[in-house]
PDB file of N, CA and C in Angstrom:
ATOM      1  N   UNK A   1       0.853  -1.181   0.000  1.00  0.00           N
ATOM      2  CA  UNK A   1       0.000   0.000   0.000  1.00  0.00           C
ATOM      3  C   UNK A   1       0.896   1.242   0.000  1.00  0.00           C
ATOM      4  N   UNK A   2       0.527   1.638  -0.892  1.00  0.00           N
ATOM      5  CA  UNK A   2       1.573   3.353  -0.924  1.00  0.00           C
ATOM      6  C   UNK A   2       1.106   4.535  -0.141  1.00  0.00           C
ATOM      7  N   UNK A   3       2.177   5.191  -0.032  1.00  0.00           N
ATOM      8  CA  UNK A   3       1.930   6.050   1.339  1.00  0.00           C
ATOM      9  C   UNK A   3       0.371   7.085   1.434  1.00  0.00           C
ATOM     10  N   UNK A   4       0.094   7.549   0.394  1.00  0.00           N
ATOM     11  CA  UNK A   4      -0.676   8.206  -0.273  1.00  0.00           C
ATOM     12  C   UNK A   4      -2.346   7.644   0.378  1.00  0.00           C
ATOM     13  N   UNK A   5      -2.290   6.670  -0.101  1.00  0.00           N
ATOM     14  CA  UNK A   5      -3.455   5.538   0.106  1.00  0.00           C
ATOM     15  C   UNK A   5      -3.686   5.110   1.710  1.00  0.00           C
ATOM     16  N   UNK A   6      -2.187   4.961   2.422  1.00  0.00           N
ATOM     17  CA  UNK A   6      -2.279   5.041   3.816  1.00  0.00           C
ATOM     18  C   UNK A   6      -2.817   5.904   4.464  1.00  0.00           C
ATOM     19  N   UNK A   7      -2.364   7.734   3.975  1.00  0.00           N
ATOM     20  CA  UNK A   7      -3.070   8.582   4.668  1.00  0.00           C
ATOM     21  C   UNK A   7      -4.310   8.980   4.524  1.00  0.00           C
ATOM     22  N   UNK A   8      -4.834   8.618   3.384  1.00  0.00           N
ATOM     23  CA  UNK A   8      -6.684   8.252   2.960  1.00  0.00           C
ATOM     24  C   UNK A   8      -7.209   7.028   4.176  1.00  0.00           C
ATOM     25  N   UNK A   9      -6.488   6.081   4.561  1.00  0.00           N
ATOM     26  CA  UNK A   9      -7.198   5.489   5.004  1.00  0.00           C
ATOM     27  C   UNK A   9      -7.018   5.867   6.935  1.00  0.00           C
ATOM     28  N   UNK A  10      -5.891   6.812   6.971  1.00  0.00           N
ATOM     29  CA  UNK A  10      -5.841   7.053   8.604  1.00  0.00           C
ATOM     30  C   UNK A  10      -6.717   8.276   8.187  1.00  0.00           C
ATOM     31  N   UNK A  11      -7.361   8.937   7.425  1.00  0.00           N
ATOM     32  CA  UNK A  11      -7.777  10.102   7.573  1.00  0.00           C
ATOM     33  C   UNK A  11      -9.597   9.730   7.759  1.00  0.00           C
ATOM     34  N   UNK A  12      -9.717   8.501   6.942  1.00  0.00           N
ATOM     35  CA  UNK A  12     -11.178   8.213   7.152  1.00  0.00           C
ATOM     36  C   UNK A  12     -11.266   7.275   8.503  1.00  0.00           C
ATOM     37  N   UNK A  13     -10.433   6.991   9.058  1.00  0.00           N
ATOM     38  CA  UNK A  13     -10.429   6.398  10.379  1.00  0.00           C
ATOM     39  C   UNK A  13     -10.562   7.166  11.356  1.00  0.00           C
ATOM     40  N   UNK A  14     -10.022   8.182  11.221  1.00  0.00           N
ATOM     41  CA  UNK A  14      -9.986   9.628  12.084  1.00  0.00           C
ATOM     42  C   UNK A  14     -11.466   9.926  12.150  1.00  0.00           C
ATOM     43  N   UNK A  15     -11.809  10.199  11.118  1.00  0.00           N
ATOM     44  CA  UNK A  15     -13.126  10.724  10.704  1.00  0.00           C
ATOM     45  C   UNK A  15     -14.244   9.932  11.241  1.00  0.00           C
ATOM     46  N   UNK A  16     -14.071   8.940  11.315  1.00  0.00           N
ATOM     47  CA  UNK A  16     -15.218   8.093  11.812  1.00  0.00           C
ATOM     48  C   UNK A  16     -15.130   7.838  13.119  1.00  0.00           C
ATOM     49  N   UNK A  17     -13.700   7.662  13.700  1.00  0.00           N
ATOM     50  CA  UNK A  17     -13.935   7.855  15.237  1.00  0.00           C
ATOM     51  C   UNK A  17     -14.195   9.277  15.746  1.00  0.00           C
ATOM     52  N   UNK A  18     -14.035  10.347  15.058  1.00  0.00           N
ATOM     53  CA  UNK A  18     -14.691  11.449  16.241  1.00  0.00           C
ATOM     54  C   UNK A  18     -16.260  11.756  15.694  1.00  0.00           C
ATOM     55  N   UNK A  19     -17.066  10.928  14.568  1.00  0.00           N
ATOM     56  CA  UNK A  19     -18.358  10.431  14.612  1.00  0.00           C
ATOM     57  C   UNK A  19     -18.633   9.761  15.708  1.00  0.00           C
ATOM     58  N   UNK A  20     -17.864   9.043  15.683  1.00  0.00           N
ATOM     59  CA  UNK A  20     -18.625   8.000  17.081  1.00  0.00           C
ATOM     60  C   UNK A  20     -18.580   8.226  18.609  1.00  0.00           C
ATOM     61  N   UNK A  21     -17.511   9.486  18.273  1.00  0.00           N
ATOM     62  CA  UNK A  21     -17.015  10.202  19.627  1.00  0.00           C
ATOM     63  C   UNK A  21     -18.282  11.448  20.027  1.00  0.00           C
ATOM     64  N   UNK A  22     -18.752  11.823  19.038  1.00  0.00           N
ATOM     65  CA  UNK A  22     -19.755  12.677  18.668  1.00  0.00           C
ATOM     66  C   UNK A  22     -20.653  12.281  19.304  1.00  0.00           C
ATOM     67  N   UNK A  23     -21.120  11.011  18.483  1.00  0.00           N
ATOM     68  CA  UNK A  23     -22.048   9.933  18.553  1.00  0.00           C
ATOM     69  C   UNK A  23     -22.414   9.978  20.398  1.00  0.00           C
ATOM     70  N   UNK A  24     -21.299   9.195  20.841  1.00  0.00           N
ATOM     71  CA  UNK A  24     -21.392   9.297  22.067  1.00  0.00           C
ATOM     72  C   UNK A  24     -22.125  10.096  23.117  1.00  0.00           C
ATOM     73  N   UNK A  25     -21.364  11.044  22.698  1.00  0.00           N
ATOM     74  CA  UNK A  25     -21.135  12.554  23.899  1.00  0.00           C
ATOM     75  C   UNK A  25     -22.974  13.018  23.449  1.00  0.00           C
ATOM     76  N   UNK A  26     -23.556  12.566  22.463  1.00  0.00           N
ATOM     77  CA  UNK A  26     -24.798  13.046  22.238  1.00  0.00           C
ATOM     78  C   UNK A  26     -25.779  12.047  22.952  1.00  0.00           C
ATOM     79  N   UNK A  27     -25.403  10.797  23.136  1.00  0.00           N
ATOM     80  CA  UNK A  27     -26.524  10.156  23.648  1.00  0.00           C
ATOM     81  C   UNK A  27     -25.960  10.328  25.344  1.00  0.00           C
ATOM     82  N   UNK A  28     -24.897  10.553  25.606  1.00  0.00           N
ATOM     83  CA  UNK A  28     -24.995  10.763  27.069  1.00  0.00           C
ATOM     84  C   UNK A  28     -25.476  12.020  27.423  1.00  0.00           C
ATOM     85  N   UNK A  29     -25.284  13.312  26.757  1.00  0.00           N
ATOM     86  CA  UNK A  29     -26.565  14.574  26.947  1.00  0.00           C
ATOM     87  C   UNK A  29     -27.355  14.060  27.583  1.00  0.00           C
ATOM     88  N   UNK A  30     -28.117  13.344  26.166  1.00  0.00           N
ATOM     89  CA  UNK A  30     -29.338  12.975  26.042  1.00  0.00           C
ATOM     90  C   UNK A  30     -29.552  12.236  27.455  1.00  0.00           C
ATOM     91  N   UNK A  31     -28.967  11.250  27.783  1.00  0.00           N
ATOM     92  CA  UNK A  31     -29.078  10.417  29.335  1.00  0.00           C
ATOM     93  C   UNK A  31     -29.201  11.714  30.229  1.00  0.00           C
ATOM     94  N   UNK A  32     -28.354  12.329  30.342  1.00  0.00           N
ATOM     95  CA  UNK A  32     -27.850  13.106  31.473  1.00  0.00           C
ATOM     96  C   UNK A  32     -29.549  14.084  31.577  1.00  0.00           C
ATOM     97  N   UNK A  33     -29.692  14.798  30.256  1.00  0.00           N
ATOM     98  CA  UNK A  33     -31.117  15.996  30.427  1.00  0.00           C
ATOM     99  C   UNK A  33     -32.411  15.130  30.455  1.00  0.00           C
ATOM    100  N   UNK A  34     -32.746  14.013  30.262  1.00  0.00           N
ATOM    101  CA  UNK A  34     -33.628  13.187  30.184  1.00  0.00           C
ATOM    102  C   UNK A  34     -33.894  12.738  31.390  1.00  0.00           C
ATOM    103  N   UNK A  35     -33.161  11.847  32.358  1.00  0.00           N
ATOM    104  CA  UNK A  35     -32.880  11.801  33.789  1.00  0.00           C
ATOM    105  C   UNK A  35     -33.520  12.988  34.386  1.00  0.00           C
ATOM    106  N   UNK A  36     -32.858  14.031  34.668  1.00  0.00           N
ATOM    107  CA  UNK A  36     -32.777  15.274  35.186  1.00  0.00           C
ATOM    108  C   UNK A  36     -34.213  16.279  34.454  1.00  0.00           C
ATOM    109  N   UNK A  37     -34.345  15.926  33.638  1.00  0.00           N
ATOM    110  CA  UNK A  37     -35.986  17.018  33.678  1.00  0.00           C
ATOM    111  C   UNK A  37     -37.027  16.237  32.883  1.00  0.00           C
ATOM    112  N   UNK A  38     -37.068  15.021  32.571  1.00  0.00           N
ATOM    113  CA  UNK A  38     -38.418  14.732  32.124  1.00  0.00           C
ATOM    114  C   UNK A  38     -38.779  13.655  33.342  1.00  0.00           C
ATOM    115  N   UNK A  39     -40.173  13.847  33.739  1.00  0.00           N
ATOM    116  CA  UNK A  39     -40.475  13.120  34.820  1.00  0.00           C
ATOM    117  C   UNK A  39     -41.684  12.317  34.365  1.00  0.00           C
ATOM    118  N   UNK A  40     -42.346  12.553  32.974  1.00  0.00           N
ATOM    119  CA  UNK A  40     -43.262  11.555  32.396  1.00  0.00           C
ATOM    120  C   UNK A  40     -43.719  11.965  31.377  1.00  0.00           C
ATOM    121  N   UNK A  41     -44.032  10.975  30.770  1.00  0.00           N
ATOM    122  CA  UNK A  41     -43.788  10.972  29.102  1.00  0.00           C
ATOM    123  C   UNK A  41     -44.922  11.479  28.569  1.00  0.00           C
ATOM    124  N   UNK A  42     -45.428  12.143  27.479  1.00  0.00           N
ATOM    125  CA  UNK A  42     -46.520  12.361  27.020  1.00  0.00           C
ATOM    126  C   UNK A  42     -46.151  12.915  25.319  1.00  0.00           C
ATOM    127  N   UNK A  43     -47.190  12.942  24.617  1.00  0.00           N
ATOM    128  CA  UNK A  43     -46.970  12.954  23.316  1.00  0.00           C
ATOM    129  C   UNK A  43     -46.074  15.016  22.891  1.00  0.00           C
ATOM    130  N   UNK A  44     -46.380  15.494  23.572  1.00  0.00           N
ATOM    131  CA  UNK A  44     -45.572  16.718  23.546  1.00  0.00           C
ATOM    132  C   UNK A  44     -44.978  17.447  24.785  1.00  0.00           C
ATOM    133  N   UNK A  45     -43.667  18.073  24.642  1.00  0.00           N
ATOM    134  CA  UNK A  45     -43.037  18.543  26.051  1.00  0.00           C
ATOM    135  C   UNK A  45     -43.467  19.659  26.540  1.00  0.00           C
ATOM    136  N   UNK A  46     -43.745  19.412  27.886  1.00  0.00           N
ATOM    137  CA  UNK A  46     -44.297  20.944  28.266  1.00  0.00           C
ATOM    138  C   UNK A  46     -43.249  21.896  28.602  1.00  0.00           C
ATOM    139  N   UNK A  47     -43.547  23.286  28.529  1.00  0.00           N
ATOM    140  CA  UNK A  47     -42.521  23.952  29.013  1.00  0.00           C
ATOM    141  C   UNK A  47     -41.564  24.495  30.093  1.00  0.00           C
ATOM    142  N   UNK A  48     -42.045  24.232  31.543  1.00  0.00           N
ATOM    143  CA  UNK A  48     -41.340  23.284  32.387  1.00  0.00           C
ATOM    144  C   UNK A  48     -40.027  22.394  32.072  1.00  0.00           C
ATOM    145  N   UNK A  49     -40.774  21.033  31.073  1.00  0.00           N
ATOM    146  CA  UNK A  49     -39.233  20.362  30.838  1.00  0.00           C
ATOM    147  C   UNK A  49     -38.737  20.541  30.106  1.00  0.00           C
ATOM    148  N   UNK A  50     -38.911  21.542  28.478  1.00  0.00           N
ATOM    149  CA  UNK A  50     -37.996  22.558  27.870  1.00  0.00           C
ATOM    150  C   UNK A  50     -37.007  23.626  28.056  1.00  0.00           C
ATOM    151  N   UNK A  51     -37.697  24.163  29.106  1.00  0.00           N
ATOM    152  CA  UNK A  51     -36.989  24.990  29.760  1.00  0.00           C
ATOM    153  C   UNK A  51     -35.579  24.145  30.679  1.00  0.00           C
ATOM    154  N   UNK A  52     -35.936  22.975  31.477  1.00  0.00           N
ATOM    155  CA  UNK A  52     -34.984  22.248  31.907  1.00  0.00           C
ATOM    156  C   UNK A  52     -34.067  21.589  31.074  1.00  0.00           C
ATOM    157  N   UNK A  53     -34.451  21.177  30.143  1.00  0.00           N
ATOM    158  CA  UNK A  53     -33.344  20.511  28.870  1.00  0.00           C
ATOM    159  C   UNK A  53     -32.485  21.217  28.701  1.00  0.00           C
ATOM    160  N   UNK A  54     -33.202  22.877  27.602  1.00  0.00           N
ATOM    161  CA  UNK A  54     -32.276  23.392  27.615  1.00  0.00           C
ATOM    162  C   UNK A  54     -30.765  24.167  29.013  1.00  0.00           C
ATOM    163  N   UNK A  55     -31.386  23.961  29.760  1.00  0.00           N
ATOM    164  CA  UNK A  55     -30.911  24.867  31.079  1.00  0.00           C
ATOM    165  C   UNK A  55     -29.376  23.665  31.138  1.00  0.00           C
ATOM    166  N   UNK A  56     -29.838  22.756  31.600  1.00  0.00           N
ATOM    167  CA  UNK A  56     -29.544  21.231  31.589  1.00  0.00           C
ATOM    168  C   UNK A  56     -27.907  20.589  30.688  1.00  0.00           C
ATOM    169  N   UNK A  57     -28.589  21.305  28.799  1.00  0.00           N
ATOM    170  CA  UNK A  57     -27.649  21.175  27.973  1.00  0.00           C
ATOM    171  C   UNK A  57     -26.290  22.766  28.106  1.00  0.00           C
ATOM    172  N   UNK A  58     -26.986  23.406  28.340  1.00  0.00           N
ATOM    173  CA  UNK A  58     -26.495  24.624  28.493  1.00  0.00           C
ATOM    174  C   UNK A  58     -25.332  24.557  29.485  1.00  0.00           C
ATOM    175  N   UNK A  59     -25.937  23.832  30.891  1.00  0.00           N
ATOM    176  CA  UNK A  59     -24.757  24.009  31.822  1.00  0.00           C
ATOM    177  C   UNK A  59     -23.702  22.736  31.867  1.00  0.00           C
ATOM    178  N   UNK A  60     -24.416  21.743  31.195  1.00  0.00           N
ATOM    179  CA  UNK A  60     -23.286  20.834  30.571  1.00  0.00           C
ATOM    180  C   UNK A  60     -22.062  21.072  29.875  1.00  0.00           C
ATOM    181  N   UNK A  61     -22.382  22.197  28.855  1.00  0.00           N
ATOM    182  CA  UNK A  61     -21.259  22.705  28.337  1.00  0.00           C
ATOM    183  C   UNK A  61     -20.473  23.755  28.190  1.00  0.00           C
ATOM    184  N   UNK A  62     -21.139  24.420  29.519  1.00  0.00           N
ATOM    185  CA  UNK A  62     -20.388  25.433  30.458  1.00  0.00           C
ATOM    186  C   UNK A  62     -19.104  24.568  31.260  1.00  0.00           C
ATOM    187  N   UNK A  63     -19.994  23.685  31.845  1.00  0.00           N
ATOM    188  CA  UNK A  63     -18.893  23.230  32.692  1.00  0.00           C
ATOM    189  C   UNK A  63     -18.161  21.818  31.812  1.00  0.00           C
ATOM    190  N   UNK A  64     -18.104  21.602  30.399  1.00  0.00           N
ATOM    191  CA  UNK A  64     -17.062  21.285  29.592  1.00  0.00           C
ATOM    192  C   UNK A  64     -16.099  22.155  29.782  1.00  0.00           C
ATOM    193  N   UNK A  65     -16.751  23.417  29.080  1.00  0.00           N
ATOM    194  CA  UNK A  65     -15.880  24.445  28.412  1.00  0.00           C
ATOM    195  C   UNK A  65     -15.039  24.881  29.902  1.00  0.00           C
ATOM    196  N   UNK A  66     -15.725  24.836  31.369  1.00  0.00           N
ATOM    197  CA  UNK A  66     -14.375  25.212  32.413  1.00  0.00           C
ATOM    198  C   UNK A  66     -13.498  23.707  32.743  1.00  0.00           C
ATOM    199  N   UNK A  67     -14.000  22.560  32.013  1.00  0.00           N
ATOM    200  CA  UNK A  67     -12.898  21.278  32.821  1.00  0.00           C
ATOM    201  C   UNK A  67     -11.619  21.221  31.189  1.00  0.00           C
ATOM    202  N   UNK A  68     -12.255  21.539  30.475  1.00  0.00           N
ATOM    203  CA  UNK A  68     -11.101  21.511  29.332  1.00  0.00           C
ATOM    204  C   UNK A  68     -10.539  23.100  29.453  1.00  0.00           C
ATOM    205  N   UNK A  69     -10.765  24.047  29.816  1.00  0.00           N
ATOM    206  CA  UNK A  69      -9.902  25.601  30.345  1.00  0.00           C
ATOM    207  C   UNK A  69      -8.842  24.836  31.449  1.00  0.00           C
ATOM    208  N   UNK A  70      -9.322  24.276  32.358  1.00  0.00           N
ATOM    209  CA  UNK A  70      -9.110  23.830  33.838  1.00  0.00           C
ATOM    210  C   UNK A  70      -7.715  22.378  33.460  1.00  0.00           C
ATOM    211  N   UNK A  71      -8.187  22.040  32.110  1.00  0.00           N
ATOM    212  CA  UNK A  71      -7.124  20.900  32.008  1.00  0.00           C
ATOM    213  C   UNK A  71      -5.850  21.414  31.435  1.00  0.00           C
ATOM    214  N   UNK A  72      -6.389  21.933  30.557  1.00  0.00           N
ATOM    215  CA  UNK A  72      -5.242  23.155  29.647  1.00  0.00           C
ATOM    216  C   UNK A  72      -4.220  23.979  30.497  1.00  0.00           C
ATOM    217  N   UNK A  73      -4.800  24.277  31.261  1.00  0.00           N
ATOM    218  CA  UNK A  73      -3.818  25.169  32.257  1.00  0.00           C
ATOM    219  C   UNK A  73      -3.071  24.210  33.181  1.00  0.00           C
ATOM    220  N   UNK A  74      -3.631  23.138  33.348  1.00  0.00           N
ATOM    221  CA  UNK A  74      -2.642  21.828  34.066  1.00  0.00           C
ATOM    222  C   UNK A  74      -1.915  21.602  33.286  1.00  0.00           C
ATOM    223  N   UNK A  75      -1.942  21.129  31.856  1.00  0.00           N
ATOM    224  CA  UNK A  75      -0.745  20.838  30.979  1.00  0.00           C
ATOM    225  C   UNK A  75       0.261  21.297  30.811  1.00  0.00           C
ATOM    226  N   UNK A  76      -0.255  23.092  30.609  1.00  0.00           N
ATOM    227  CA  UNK A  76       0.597  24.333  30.659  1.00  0.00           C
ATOM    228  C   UNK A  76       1.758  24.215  31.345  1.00  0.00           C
ATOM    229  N   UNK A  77       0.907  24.064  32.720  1.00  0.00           N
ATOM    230  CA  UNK A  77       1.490  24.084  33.746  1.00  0.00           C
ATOM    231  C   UNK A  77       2.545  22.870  34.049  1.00  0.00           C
ATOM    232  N   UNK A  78       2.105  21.817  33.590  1.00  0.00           N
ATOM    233  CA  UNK A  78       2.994  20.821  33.685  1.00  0.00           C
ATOM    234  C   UNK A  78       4.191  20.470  33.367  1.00  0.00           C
ATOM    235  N   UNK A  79       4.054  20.898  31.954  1.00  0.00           N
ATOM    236  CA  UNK A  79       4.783  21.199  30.849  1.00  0.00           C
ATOM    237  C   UNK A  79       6.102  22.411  31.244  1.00  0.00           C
ATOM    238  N   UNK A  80       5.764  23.471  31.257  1.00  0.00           N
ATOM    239  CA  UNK A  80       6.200  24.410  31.951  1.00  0.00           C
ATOM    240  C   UNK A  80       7.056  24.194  33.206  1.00  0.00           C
ATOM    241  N   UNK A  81       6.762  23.528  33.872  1.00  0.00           N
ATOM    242  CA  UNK A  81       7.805  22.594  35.676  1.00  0.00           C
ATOM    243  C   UNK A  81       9.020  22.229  34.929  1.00  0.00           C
ATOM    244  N   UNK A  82       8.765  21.241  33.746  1.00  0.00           N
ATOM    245  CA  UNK A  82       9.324  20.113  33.189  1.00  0.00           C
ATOM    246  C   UNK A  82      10.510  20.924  32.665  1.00  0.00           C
ATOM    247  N   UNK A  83      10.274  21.934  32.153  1.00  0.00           N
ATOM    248  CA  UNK A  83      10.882  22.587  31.138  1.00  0.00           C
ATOM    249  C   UNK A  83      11.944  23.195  31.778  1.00  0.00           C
ATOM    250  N   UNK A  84      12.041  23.793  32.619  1.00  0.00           N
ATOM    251  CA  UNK A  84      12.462  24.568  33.742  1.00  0.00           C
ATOM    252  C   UNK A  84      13.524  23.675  34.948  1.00  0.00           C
ATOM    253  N   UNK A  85      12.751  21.984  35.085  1.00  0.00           N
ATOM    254  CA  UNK A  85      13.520  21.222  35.790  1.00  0.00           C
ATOM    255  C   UNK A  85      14.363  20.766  35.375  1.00  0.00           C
TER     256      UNK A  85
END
């Protein structure tokens, strides 16, 4: 297999695992706001548990966006000791 053809095939491998990484992180939302604000099922959502979904998805990825800030600055930081020691 020539090199060419190799990086076509690590590039669609790539591609399909952060689908499935995607994939993932969407049905655990889904677990996580489902749990947490629907308390019984009916053919349309009331606004009560709309309002909670979104609230729900919202602060989910608030507090992504501070544990990947929060990791970044550990690396930094890590990195940075290393460099220095």
């Amino acid at each position: 297999m020539d090199e060419k053809n190799q990086e076509k095939i690590l590039k669609f491998a790539n591609e399909q695992r952060q689908k499935q990484e995607l994939t993932s992180y969407v049905h655990k939302l889904t677990d996580i706001c489902w749990d947490t604000c629907i308390s019984s099922i009916s053919h349309k959502l009331d606004s009560k548990s709309s309002t909670c979904v979104d609230n729900c998805v919202n602060r989910y990825f608030d507090m992504q966006k501070v544990i990947a800030t929060r990791l970044t600055k550990l690396a930094s930081n890590a990195t940075n000791e290393n460099y220095y020691n």
